[in-house]
N, C-alpha and C. Protein backbone atom coordinates (compact mmCIF):
# COMPACT_ATOMS: atom_id res chain seq x y z
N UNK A 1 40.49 -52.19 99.15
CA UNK A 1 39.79 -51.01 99.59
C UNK A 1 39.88 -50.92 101.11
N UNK A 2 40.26 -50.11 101.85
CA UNK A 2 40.34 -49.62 103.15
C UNK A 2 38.75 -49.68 103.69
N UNK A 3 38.75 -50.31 104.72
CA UNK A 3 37.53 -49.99 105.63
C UNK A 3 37.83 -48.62 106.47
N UNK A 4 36.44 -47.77 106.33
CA UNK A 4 36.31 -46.89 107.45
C UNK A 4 36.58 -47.14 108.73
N UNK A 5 36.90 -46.47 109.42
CA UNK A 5 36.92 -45.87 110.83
C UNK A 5 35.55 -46.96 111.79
N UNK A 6 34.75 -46.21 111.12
CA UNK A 6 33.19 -46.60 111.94
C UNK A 6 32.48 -47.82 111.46
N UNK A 7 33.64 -48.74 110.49
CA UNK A 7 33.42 -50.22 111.01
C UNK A 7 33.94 -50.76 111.48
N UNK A 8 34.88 -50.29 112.22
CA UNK A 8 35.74 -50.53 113.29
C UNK A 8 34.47 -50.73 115.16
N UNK A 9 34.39 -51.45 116.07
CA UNK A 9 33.51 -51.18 117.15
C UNK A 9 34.68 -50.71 118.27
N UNK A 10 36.29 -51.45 118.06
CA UNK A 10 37.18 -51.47 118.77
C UNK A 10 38.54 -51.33 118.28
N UNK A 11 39.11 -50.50 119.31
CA UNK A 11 41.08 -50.32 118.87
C UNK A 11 41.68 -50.28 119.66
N UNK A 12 43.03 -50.54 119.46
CA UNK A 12 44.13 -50.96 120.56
C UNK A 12 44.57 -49.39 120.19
N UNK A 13 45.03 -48.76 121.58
CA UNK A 13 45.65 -47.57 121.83
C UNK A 13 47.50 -48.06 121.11
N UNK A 14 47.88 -47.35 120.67
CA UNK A 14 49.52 -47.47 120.97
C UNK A 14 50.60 -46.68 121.05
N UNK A 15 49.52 -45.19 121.30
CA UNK A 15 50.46 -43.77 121.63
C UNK A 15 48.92 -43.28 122.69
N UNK A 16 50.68 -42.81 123.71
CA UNK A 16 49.30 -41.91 124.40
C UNK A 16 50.41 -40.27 124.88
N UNK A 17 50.69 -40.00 123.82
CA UNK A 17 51.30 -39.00 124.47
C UNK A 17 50.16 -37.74 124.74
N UNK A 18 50.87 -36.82 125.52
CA UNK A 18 49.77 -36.14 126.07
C UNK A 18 48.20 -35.81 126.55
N UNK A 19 48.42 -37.47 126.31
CA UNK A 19 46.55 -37.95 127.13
C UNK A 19 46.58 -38.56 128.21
N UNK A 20 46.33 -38.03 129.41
CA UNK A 20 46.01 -38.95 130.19
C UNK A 20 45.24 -40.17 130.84
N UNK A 21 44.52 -39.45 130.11
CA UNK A 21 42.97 -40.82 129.85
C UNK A 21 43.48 -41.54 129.06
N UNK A 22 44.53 -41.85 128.16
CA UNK A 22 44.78 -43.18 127.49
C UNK A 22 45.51 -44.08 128.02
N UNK A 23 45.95 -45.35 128.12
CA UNK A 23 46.38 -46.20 128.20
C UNK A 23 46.76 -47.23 127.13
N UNK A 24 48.39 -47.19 127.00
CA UNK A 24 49.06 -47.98 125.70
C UNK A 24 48.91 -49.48 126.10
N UNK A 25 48.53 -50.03 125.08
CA UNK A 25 48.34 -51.55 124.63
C UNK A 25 46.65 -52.27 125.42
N UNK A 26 46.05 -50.84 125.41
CA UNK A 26 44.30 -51.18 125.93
C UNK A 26 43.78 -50.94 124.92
N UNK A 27 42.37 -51.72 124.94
CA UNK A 27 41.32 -51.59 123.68
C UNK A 27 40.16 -50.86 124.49
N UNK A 28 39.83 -49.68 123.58
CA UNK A 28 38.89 -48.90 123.79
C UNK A 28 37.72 -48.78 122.92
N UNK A 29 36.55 -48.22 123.04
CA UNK A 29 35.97 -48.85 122.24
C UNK A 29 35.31 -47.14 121.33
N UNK A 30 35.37 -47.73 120.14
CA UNK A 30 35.17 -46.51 119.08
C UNK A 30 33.65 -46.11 118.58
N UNK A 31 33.69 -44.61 118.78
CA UNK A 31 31.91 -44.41 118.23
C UNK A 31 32.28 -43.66 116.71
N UNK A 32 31.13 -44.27 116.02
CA UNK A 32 31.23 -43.30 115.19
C UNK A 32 31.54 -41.68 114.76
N UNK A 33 31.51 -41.14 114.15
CA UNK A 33 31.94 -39.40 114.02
C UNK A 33 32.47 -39.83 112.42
N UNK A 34 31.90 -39.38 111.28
CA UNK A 34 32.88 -38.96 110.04
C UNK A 34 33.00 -37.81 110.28
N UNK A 35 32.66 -36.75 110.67
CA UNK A 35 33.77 -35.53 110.43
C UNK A 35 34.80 -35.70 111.00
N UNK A 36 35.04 -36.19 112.16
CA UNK A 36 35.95 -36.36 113.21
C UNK A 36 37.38 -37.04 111.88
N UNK A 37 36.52 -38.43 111.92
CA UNK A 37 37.10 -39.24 110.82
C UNK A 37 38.37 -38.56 109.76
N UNK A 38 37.43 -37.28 109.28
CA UNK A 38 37.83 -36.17 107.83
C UNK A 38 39.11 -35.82 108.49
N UNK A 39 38.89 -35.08 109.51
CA UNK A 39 40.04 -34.61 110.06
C UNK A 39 40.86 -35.23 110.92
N UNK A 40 40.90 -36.53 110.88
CA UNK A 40 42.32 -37.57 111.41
C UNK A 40 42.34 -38.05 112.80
N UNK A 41 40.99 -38.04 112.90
CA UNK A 41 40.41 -38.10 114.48
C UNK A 41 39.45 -39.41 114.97
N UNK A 42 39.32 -40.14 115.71
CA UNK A 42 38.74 -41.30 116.11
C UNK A 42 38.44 -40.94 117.82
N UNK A 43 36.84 -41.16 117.20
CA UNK A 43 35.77 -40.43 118.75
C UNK A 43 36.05 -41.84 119.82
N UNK A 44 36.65 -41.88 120.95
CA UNK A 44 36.68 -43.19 121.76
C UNK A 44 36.31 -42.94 123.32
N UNK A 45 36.23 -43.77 124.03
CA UNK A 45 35.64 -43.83 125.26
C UNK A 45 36.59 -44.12 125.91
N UNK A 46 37.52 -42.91 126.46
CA UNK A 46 38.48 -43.25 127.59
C UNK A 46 38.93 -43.34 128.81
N UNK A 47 39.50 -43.28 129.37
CA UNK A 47 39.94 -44.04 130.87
C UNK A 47 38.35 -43.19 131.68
N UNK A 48 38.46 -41.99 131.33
CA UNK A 48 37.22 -41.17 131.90
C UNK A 48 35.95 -41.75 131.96
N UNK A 49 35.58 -42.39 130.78
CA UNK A 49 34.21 -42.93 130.82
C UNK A 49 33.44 -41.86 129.47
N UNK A 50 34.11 -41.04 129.56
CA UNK A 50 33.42 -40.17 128.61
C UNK A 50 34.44 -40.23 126.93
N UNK A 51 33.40 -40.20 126.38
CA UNK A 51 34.00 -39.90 124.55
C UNK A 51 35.11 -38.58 124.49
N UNK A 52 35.89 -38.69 123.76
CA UNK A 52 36.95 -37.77 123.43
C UNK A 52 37.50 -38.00 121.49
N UNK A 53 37.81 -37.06 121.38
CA UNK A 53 38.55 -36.84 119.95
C UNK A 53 40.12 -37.36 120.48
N UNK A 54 40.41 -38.61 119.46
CA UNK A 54 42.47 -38.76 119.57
C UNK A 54 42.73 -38.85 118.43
N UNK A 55 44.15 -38.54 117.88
CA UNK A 55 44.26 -38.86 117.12
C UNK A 55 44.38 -40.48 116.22
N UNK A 56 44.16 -40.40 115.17
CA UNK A 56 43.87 -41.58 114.62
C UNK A 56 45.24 -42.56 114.93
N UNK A 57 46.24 -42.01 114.87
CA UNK A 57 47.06 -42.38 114.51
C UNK A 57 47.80 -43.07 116.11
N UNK A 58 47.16 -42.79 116.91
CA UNK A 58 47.18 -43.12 118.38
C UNK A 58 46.68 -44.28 118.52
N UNK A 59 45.67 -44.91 117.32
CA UNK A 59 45.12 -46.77 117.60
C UNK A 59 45.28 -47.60 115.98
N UNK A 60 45.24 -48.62 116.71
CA UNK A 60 45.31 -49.70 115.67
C UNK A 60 43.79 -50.27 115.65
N UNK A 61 42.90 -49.94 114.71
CA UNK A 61 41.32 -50.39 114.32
C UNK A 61 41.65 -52.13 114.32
N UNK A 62 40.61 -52.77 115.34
CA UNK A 62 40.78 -54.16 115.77
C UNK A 62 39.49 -54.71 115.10
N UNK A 63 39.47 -56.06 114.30
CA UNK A 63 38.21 -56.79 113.95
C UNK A 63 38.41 -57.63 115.14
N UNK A 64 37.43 -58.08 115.77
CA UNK A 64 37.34 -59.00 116.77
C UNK A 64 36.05 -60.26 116.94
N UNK A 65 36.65 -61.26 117.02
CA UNK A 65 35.11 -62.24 117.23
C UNK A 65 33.82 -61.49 117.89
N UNK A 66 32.85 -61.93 117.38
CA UNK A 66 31.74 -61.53 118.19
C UNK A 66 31.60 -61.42 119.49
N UNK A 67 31.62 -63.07 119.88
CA UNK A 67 32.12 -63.17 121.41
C UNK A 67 32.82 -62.04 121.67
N UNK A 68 33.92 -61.93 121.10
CA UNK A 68 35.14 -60.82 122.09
C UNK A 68 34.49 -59.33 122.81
N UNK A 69 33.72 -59.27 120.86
CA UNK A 69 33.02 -57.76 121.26
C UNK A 69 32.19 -57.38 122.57
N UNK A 70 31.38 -58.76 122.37
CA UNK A 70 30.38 -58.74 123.40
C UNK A 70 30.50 -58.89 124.76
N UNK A 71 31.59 -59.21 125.43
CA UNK A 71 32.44 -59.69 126.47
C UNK A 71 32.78 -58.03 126.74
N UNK A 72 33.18 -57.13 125.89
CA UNK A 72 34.21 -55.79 125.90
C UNK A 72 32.70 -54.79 126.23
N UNK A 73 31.50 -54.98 125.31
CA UNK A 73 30.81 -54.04 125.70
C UNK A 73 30.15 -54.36 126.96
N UNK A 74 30.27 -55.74 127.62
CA UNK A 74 29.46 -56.07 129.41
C UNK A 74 30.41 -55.53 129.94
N UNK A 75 31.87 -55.13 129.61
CA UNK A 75 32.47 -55.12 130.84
C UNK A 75 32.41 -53.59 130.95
N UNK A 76 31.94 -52.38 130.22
CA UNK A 76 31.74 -51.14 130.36
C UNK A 76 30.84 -50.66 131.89
């Protein structure tokens, strides 16, 4: 069975075409949204600081140690 989107906390970018706020082979960190979800979209916090709609298909959904997580959300 596929895990959702929004148990995902973090994803590695690995397309950034026509975004400038992205950066390929960075982990950004993912908020929830299922509609977003419905329509092929993953809500993330980019280079800006602010949330944006990308496409899904622009990250790879990362499980990460606790530690890791917690290290990723101090350094915001």
């Amino acid at each position: 069975m596929r895990e959702k989107e929004e148990d995902y906390k973090f994803a590695l970018c690995i397309e950034n075409r026509d975004c400038e706020d992205l950066e390929k082979r960075k982990i950004y960190k993912i908020l929830p949204d299922d509609e977003a979800e419905k329509e092929g979209y993953l809500r993330v916090i980019d280079e800006s600081g602010e949330d944006y709609l990308y496409p899904q298909s622009y990250f790879v959904p990362l499980h990460l140690p606790r530690e890791a997580e917690t290290a990723l959300e101090l350094a915001e």
